[in-house]
C-alpha atoms as a PDB file:
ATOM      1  CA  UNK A   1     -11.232  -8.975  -7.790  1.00  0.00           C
ATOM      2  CA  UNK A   2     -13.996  -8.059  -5.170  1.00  0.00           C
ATOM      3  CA  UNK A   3     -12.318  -7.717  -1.586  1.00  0.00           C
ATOM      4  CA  UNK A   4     -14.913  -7.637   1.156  1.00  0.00           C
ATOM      5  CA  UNK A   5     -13.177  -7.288   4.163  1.00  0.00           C
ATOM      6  CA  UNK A   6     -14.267  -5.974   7.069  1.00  0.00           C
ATOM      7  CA  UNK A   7     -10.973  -4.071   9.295  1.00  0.00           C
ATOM      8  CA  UNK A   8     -12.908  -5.650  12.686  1.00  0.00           C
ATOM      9  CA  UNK A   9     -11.448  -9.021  10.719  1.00  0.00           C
ATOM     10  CA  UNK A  10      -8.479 -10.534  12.235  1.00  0.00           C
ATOM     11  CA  UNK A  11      -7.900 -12.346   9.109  1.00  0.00           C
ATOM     12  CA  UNK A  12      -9.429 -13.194   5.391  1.00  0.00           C
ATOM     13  CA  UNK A  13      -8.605 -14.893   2.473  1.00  0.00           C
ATOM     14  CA  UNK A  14      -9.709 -14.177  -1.766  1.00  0.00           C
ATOM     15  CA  UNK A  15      -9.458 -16.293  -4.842  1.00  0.00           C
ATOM     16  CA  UNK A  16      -9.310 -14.647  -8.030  1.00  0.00           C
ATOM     17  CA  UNK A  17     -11.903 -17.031 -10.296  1.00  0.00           C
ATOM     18  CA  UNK A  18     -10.261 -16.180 -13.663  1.00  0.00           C
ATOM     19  CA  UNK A  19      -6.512 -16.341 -12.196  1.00  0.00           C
ATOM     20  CA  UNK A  20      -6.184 -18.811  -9.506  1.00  0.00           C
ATOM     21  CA  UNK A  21      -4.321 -15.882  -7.254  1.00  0.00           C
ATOM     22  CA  UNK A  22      -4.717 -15.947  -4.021  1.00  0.00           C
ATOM     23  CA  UNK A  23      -5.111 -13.241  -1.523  1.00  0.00           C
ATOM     24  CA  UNK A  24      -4.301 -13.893   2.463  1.00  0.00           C
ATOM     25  CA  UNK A  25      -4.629 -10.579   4.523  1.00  0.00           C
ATOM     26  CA  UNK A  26      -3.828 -10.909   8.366  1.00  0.00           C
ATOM     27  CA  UNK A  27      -3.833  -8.349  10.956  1.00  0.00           C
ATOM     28  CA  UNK A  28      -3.049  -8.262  15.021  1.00  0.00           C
ATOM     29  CA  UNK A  29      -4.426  -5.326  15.667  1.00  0.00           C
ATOM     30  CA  UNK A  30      -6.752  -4.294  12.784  1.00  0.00           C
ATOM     31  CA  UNK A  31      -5.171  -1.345  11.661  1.00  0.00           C
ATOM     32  CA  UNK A  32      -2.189  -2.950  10.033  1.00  0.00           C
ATOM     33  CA  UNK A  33      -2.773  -5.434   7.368  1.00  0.00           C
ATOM     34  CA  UNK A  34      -0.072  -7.744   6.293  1.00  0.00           C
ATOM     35  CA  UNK A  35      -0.771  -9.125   2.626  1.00  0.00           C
ATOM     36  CA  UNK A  36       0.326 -11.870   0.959  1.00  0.00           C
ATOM     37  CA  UNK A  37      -0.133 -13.562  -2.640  1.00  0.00           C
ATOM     38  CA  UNK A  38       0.345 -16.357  -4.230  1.00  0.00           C
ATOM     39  CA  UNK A  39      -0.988 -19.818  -4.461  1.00  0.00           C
ATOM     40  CA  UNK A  40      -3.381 -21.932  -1.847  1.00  0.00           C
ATOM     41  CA  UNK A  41      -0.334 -24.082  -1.548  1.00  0.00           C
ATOM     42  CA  UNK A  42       2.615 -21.011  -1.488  1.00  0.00           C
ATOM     43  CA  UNK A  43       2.720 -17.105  -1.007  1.00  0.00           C
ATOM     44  CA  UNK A  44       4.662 -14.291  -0.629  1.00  0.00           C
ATOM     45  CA  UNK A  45       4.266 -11.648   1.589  1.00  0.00           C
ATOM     46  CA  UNK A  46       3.939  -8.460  -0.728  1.00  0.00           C
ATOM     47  CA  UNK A  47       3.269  -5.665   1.858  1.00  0.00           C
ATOM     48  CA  UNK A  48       1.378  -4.010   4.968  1.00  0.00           C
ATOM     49  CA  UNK A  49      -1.807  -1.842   4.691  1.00  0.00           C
ATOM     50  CA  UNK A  50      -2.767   0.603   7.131  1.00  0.00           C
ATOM     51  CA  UNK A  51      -6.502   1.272   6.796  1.00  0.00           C
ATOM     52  CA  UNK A  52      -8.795   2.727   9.613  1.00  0.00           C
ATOM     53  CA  UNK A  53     -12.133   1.853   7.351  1.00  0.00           C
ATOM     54  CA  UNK A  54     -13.686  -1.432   6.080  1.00  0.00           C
ATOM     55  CA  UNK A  55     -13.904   0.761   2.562  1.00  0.00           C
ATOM     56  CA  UNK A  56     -10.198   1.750   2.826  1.00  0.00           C
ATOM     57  CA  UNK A  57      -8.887  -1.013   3.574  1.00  0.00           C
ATOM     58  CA  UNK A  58     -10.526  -2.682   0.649  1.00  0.00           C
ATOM     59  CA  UNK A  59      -9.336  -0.034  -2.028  1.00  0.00           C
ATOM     60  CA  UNK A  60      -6.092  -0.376  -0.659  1.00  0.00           C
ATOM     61  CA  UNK A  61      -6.373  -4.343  -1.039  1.00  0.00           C
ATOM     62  CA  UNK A  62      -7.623  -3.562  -4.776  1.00  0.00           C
ATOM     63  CA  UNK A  63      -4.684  -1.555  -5.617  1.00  0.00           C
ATOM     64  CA  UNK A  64      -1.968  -3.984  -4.309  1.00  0.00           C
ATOM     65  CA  UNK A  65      -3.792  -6.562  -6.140  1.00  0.00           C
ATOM     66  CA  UNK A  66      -3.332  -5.077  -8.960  1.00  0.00           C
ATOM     67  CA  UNK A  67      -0.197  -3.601  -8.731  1.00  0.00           C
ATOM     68  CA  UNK A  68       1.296  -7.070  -7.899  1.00  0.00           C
ATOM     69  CA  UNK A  69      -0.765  -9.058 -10.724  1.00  0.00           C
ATOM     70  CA  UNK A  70      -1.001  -6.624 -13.397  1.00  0.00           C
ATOM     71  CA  UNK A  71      -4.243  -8.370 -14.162  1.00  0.00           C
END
């Protein structure tokens, strides 16, 4: 999955075409990212990301992804 985040974004959402999964990402103060996935209809919350870069944040988002989907 492509994450395009930006870390000036309080909050963002992904849909993985060929899976269905959904990604929610939410932050207060756009350092720490809390992550959820699931469904449109029901998630789980899977973990926080600290990221101080739009590109580190979305590695990080990449690798939870996948760590959580084994896709």
């Amino acid at each position: 999955m492509n994450f395009t985040m930006s870390i000036a974004d309080n909050y963002a959402s992904f849909i993985d075409t060929a899976s269905g999964i959904a990604v929610f990402v939410d932050s207060f103060d756009n350092r720490k990212f809390d992550v959820r996935i699931g469904s449109v209809n029901e998630s789980k919350f899977v973990g926080h990301i600290f990221a101080e870069t739009d590109h580190e944040l979305n590695e990080k988002l990449a690798a939870l992804f996948l760590a959580q989907t084994k896709i």
